[in-house]
C-alpha atoms as a PDB file:
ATOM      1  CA  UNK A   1     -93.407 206.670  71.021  1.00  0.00           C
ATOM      2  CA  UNK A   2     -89.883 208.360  71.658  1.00  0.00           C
ATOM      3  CA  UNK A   3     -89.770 211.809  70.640  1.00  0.00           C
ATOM      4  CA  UNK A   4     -86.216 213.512  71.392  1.00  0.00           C
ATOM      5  CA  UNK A   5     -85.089 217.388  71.160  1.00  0.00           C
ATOM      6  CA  UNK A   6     -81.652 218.165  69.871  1.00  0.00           C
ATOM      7  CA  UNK A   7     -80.609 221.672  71.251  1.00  0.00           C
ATOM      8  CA  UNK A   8     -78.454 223.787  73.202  1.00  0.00           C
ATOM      9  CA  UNK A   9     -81.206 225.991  74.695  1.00  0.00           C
ATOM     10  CA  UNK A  10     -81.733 228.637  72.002  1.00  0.00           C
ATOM     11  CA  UNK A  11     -84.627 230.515  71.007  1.00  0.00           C
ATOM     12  CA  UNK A  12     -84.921 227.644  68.405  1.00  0.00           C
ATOM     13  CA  UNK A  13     -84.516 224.757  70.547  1.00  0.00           C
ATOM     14  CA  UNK A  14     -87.764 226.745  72.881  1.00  0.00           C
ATOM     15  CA  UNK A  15     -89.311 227.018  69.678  1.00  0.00           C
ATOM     16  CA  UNK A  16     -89.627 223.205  68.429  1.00  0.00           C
ATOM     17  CA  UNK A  17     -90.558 222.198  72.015  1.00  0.00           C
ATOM     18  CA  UNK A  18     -93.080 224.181  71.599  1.00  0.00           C
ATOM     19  CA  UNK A  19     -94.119 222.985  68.730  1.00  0.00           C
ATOM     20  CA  UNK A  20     -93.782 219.135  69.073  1.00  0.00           C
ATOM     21  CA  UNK A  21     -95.523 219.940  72.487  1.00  0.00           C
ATOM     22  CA  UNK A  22     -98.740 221.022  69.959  1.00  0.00           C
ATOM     23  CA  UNK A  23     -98.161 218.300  67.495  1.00  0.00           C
ATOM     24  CA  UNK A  24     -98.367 215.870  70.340  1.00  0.00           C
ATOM     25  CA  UNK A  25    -101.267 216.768  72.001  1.00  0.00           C
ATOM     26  CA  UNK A  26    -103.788 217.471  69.153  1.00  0.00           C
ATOM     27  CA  UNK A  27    -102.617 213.986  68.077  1.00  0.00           C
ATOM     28  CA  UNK A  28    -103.670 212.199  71.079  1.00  0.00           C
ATOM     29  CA  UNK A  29     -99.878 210.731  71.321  1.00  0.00           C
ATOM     30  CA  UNK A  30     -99.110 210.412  75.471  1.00  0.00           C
ATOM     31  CA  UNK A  31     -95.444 211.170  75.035  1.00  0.00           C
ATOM     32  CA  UNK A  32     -92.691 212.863  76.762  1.00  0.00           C
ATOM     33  CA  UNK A  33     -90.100 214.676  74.665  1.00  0.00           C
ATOM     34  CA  UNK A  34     -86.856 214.295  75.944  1.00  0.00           C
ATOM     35  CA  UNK A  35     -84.217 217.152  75.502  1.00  0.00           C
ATOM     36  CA  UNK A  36     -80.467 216.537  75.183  1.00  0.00           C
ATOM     37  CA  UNK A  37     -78.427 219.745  75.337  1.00  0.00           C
ATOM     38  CA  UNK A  38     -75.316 217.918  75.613  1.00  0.00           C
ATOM     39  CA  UNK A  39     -72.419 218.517  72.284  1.00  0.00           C
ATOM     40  CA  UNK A  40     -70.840 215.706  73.176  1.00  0.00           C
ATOM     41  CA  UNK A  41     -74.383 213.179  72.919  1.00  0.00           C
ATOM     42  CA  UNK A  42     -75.439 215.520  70.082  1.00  0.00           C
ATOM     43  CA  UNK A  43     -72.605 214.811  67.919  1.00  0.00           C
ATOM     44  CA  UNK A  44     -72.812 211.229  68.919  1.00  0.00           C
ATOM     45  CA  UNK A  45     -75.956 211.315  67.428  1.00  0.00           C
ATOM     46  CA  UNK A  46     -75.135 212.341  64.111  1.00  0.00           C
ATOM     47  CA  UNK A  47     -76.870 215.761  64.478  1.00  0.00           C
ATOM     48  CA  UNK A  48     -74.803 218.348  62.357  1.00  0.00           C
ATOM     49  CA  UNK A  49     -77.177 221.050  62.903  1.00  0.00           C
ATOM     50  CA  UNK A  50     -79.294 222.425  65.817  1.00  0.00           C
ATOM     51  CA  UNK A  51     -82.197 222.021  66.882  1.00  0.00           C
ATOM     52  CA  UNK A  52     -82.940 218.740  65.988  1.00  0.00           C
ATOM     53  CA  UNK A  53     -86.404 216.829  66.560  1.00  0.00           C
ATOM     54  CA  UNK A  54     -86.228 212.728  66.557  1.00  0.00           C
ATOM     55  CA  UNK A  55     -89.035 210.867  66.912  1.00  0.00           C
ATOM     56  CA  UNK A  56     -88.621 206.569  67.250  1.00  0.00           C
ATOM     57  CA  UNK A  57     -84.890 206.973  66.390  1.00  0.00           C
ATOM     58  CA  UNK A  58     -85.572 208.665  63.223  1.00  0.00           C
ATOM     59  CA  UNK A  59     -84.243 212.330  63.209  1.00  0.00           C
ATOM     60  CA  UNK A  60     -87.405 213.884  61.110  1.00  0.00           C
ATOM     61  CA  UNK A  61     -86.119 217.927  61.424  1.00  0.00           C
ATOM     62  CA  UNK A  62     -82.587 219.323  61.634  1.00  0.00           C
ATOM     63  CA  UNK A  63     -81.738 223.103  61.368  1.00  0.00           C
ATOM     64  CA  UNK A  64     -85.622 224.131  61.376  1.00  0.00           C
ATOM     65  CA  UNK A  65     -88.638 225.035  62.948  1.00  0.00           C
ATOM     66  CA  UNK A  66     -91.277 222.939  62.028  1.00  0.00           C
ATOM     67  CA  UNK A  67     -94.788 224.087  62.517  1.00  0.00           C
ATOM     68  CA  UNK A  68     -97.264 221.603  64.736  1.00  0.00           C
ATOM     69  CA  UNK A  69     -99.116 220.713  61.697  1.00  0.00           C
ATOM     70  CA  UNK A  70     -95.557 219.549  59.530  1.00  0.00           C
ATOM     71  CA  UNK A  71     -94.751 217.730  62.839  1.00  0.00           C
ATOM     72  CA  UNK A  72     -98.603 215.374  62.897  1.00  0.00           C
ATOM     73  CA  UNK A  73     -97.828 214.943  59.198  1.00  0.00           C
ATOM     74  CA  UNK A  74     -94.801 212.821  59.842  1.00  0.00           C
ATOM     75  CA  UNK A  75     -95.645 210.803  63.370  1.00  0.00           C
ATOM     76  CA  UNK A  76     -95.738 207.434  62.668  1.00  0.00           C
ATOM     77  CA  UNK A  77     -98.885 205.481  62.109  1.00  0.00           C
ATOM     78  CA  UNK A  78    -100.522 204.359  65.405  1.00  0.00           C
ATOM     79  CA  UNK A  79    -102.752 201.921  66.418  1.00  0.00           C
ATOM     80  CA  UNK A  80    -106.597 202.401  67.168  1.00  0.00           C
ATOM     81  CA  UNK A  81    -108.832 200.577  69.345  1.00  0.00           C
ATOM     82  CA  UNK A  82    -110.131 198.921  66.690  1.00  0.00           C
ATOM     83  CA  UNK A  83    -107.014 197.562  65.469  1.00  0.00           C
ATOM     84  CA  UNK A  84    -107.029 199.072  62.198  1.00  0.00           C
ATOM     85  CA  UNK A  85    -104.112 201.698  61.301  1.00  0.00           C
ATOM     86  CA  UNK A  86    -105.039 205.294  61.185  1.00  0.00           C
ATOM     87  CA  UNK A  87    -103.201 208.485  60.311  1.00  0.00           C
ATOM     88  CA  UNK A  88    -101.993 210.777  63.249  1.00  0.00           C
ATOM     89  CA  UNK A  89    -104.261 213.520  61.760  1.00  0.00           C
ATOM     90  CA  UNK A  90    -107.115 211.401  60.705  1.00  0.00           C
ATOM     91  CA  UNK A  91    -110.490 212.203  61.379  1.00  0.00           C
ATOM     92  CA  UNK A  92    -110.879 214.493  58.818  1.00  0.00           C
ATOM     93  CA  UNK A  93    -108.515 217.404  60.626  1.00  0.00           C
ATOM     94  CA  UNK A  94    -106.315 219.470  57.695  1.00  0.00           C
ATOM     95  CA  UNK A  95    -104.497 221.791  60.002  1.00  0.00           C
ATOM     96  CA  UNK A  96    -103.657 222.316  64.062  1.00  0.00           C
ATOM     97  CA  UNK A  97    -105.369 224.721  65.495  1.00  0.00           C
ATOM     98  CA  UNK A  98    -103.813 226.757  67.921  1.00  0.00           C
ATOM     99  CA  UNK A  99    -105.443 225.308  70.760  1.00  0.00           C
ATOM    100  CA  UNK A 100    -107.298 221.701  70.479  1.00  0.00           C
ATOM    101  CA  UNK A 101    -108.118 219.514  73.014  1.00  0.00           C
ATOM    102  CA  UNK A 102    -106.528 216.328  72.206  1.00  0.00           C
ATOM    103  CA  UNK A 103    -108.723 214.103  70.897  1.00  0.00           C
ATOM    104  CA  UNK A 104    -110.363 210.792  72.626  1.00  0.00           C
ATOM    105  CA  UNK A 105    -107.786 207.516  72.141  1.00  0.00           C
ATOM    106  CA  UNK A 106    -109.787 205.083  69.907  1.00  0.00           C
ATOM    107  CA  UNK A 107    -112.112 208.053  68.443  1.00  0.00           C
ATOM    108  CA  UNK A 108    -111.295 207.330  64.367  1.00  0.00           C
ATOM    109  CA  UNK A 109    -109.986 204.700  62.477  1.00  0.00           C
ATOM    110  CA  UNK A 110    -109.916 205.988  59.003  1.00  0.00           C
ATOM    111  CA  UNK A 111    -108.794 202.470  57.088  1.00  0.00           C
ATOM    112  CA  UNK A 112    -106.829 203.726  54.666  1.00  0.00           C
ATOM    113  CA  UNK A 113    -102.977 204.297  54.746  1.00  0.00           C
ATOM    114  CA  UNK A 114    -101.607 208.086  54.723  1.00  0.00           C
ATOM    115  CA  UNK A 115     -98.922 208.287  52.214  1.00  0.00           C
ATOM    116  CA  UNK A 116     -95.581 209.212  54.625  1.00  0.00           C
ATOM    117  CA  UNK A 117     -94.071 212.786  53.532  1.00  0.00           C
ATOM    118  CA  UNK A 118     -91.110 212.717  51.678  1.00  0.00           C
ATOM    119  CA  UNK A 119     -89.201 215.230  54.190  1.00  0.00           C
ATOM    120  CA  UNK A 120     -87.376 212.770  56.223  1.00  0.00           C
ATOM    121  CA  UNK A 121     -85.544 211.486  53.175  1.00  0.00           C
ATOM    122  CA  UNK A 122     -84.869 214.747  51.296  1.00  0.00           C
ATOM    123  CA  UNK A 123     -83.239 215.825  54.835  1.00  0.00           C
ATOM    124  CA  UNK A 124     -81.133 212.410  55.331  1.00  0.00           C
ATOM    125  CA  UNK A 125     -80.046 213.308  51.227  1.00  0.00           C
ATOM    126  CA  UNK A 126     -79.208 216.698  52.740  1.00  0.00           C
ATOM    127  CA  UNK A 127     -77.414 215.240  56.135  1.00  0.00           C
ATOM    128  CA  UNK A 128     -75.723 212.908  53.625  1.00  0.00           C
ATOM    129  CA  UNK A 129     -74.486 215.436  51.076  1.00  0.00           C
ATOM    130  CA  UNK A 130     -73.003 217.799  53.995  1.00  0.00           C
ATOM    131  CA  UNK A 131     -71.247 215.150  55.159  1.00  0.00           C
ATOM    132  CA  UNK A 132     -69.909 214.255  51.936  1.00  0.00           C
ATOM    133  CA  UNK A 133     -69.087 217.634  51.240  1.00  0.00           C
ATOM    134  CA  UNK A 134     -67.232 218.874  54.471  1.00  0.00           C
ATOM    135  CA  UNK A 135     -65.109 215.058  54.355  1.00  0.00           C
ATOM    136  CA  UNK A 136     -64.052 216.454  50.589  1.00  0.00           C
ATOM    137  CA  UNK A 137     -62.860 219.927  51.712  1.00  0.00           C
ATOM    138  CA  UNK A 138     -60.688 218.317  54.586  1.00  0.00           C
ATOM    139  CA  UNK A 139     -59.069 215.884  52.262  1.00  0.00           C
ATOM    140  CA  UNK A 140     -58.584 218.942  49.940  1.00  0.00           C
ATOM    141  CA  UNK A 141     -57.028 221.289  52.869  1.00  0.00           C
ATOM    142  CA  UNK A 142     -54.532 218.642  53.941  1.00  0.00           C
ATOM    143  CA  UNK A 143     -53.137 219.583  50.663  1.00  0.00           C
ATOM    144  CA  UNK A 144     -53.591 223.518  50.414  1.00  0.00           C
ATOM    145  CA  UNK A 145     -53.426 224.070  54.048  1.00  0.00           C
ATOM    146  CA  UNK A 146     -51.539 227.552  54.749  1.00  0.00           C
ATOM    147  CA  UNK A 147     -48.349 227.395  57.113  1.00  0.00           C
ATOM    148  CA  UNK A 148     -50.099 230.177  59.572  1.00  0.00           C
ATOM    149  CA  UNK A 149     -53.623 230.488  60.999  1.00  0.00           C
ATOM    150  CA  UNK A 150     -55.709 233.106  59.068  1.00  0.00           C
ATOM    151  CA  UNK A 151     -55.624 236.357  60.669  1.00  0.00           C
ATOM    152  CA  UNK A 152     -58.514 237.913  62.509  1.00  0.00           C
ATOM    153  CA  UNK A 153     -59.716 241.339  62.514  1.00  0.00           C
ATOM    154  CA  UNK A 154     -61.663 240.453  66.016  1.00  0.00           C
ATOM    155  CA  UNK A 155     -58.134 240.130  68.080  1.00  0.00           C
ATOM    156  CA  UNK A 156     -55.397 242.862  66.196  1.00  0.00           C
ATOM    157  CA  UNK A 157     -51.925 242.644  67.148  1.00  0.00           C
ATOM    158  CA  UNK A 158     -48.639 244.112  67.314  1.00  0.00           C
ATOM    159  CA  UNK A 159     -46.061 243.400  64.730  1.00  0.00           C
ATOM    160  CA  UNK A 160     -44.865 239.850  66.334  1.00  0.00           C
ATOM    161  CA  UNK A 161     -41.648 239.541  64.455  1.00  0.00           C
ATOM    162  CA  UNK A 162     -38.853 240.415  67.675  1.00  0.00           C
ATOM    163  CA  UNK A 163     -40.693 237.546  70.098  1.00  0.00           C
ATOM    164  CA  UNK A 164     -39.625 234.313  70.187  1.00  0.00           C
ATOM    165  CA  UNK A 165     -41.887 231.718  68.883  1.00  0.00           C
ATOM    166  CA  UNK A 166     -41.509 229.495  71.862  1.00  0.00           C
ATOM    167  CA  UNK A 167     -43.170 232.801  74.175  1.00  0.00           C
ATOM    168  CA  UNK A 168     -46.659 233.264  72.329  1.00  0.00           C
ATOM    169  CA  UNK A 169     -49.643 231.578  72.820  1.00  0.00           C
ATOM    170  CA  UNK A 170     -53.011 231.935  70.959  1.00  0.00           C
ATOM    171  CA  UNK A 171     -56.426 231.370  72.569  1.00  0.00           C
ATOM    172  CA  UNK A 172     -59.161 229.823  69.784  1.00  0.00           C
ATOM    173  CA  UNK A 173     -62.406 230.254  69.922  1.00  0.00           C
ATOM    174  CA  UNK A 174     -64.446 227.907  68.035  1.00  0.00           C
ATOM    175  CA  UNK A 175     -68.397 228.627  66.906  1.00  0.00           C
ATOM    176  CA  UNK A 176     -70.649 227.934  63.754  1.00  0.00           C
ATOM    177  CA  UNK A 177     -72.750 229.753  61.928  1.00  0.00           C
ATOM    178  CA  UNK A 178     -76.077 229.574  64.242  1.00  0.00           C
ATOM    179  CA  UNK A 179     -74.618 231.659  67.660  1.00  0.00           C
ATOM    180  CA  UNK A 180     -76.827 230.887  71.069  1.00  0.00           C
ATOM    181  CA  UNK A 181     -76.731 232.659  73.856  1.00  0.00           C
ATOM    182  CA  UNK A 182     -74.596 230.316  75.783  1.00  0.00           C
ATOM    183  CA  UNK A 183     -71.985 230.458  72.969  1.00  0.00           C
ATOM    184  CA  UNK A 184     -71.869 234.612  72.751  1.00  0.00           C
ATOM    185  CA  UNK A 185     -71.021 234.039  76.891  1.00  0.00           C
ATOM    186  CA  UNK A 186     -68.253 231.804  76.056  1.00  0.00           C
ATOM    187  CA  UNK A 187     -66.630 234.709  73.593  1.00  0.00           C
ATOM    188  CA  UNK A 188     -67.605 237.726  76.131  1.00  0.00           C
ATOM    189  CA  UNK A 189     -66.255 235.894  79.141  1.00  0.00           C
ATOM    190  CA  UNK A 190     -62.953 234.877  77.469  1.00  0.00           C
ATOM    191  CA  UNK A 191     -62.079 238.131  76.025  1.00  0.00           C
ATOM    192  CA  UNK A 192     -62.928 239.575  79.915  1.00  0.00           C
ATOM    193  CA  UNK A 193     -60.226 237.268  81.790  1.00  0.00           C
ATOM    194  CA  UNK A 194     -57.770 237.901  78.914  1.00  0.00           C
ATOM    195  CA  UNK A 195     -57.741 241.483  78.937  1.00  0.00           C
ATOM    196  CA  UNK A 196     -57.879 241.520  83.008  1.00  0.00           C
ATOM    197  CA  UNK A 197     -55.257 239.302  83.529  1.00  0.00           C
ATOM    198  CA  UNK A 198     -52.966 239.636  80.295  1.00  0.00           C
ATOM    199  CA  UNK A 199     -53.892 243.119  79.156  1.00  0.00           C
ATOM    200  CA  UNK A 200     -49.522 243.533  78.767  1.00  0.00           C
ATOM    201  CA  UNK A 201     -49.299 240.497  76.968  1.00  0.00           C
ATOM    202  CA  UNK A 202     -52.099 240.906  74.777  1.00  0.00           C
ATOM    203  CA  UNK A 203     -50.388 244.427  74.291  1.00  0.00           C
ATOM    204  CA  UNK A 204     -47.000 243.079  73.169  1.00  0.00           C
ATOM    205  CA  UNK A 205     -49.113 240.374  70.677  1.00  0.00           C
ATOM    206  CA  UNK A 206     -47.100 237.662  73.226  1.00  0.00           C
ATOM    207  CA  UNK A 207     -51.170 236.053  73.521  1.00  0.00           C
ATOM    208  CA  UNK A 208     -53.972 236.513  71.119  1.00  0.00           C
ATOM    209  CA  UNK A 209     -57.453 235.882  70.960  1.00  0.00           C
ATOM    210  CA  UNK A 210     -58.831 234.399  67.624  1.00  0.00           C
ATOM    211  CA  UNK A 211     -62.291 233.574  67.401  1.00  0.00           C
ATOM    212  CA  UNK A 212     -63.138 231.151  64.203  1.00  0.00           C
ATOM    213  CA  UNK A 213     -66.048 230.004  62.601  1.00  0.00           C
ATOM    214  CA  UNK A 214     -64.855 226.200  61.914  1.00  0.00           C
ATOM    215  CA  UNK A 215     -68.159 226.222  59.576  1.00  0.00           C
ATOM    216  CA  UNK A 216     -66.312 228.091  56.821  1.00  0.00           C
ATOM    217  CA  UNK A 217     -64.658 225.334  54.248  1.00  0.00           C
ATOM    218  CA  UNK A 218     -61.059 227.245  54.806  1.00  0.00           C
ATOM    219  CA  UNK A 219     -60.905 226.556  58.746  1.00  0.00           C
ATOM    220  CA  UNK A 220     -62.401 222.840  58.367  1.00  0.00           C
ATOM    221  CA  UNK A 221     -58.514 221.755  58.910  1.00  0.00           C
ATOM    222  CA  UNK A 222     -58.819 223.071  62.686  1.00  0.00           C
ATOM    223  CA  UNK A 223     -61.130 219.573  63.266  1.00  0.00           C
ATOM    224  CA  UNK A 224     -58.486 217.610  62.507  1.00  0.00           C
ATOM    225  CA  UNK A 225     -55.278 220.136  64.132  1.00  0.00           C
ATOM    226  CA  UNK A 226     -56.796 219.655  67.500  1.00  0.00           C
ATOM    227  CA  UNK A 227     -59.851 216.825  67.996  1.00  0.00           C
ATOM    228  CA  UNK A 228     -62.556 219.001  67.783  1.00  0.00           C
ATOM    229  CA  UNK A 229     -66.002 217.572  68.107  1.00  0.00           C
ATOM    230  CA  UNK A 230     -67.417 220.618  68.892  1.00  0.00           C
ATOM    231  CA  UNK A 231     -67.841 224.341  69.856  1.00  0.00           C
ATOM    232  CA  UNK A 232     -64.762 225.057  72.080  1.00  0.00           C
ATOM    233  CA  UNK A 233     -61.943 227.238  73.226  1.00  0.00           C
ATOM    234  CA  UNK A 234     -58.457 225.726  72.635  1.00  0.00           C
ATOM    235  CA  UNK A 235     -55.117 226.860  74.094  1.00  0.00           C
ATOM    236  CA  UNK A 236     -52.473 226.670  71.397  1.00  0.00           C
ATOM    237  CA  UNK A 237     -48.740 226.956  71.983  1.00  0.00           C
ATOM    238  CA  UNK A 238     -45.836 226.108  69.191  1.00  0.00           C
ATOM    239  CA  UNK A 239     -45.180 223.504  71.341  1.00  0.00           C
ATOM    240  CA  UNK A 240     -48.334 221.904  72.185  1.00  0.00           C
ATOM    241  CA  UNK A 241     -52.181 222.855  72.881  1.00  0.00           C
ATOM    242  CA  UNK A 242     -54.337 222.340  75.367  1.00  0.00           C
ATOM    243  CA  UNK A 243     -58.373 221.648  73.958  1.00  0.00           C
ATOM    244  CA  UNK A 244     -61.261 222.989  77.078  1.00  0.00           C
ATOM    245  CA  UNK A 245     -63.767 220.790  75.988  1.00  0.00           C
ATOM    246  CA  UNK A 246     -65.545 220.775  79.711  1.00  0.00           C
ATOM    247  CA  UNK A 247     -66.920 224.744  78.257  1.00  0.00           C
ATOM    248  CA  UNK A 248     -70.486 223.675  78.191  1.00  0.00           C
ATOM    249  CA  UNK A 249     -70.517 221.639  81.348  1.00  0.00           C
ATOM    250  CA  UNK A 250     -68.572 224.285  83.261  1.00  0.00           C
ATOM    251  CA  UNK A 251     -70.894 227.040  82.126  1.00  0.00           C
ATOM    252  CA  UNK A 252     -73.853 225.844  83.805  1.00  0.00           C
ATOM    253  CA  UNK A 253     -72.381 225.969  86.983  1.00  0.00           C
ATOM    254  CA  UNK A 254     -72.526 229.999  86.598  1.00  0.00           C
ATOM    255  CA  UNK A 255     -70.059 232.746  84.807  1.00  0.00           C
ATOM    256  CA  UNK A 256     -67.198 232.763  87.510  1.00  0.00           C
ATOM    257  CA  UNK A 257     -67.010 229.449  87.350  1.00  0.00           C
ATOM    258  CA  UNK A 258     -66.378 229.102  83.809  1.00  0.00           C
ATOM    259  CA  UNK A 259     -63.653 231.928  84.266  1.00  0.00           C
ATOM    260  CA  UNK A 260     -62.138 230.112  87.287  1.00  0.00           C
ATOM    261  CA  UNK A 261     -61.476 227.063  84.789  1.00  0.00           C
ATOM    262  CA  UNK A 262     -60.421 229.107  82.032  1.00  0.00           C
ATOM    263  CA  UNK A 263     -57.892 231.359  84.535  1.00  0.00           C
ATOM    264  CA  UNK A 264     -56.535 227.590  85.581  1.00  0.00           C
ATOM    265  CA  UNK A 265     -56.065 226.134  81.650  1.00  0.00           C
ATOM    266  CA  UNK A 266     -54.402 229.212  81.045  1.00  0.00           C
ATOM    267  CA  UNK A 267     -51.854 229.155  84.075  1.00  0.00           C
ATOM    268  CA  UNK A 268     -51.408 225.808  83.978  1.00  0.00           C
ATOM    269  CA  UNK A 269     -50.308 226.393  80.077  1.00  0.00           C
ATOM    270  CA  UNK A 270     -47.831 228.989  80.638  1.00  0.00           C
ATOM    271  CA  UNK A 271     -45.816 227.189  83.684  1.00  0.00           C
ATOM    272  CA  UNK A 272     -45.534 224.175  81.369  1.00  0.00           C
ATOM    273  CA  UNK A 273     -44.177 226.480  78.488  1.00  0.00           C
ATOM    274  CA  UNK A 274     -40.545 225.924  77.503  1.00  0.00           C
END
């Protein structure tokens, strides 16, 4: 058996491990549950929402926190000694306990076949329908889309109207609606090196920062503005744009480091400014 974790890291993500550690165990199953905490392999996936548990390529729990007994009630069938197929939480067991010794491989064979839950396919409906629904509301923006980005009450600034298009620049922050730790760092450490290194232009509204929840229907169109596959920060100039996608992998290598490659997008931006 395969058995996969979808996550980022969160409390969540800690959570379902947790849990499909449980589920595994009382069942008897001898498997390891790989995590991938990469977007990029996440999105590739098809996982819209985090954390995710798949188990033999099927993605049984998206969004949630399954409790070990919902998790035993959808492992696949396996195979007893005897050769006959019996439920993962045969043997007469209604509920996990909190702690059970797994049971002996081969110890029940209970003939008959356990009807399968019908969660996997009301959450592939629900996958399906989200899918549906965000591809409408793009198709619909192309159409109502405003001339300006939406302003933010997170970065105010000064009346903009005397500076020249060509010398402003605004910083985007991209996020959802579930925040982990790792993506309140990526807000707190941007806002840092802006107002330490461009305090004066942040002053004169010459650079803003503009955090935006890309989960809301009216900011859907930023997907398409600049190839977003996922959280991010984006550089955006009237001339061009510049989209940090490395965020996540840069992170883990400690909070100076992500501000070293942030300080470098940024410079690198400005000298190549008209």
């Amino acid at each position: 058996m395969k058995v996969k974790l979808y996550g980022t890291g969160c409390a969540k993500c800690n959570a379902l491990y947790d849990n499909a550690r449980k589920a595994l165990d009382f069942a008897g199953v001898d498997a390891e549950i790989e995590k991938v905490t990469d977007l990029q392999n996440i999105a590739q996936a098809g996982i819209l929402s985090t954390p995710a548990l798949e188990i033999d390529g099927r993605v049984l729990f998206s969004g949630e926190v399954p409790t070990p007994q919902e998790i035993v009630e959808v492992l696949p069938e396996e195979e007893c000694s005897g050769g006959t197929k019996a439920s993962s939480c045969c043997c007469g067991k209604k509920s996990v306990p909190e702690k059970q010794e797994p049971p002996t491989p081969g110890c029940c064979c209970c003939g008959g076949k356990k009807e399968r839950p019908a969660l996997p396919r009301r959450l592939l409906a629900y996958l399906l329908l989200t899918f549906v629904g965000v591809a409408v509301a793009i198709m619909a923006l192309r159409e109502t889309r405003p001339a300006a980005p939406p302003e933010s009450d997170a970065s105010p600034v000064q009346d903009t109207a005397a500076i020249p298009e060509q010398d402003t620049m605004t910083v985007y922050y991209f996020h959802g609606n579930q925040r982990s730790a790792t993506c309140l760092k990526f807000e707190a450490l941007t806002k840092e090196v802006l107002e330490a290194d461009y305090a004066q232009e942040l002053g004169e509204g010459r650079l803003r920062f503009l955090p935006v929840n890309v989960e809301e229907a009216s900011n859907a169109h930023f997907f398409r503005d600049f190839n977003l596959t996922s959280q991010s920060i984006v550089l955006s100039t009237p001339s061009a744009f510049r989209n940090l996608d490395q965020i996540w992998m840069v992170i883990f290598r400690g909070d100076e480091a992500f501000k070293a490659y942030l300080r470098k997008n940024l410079r690198e931006m400005r000298e190549q400014a008209p």
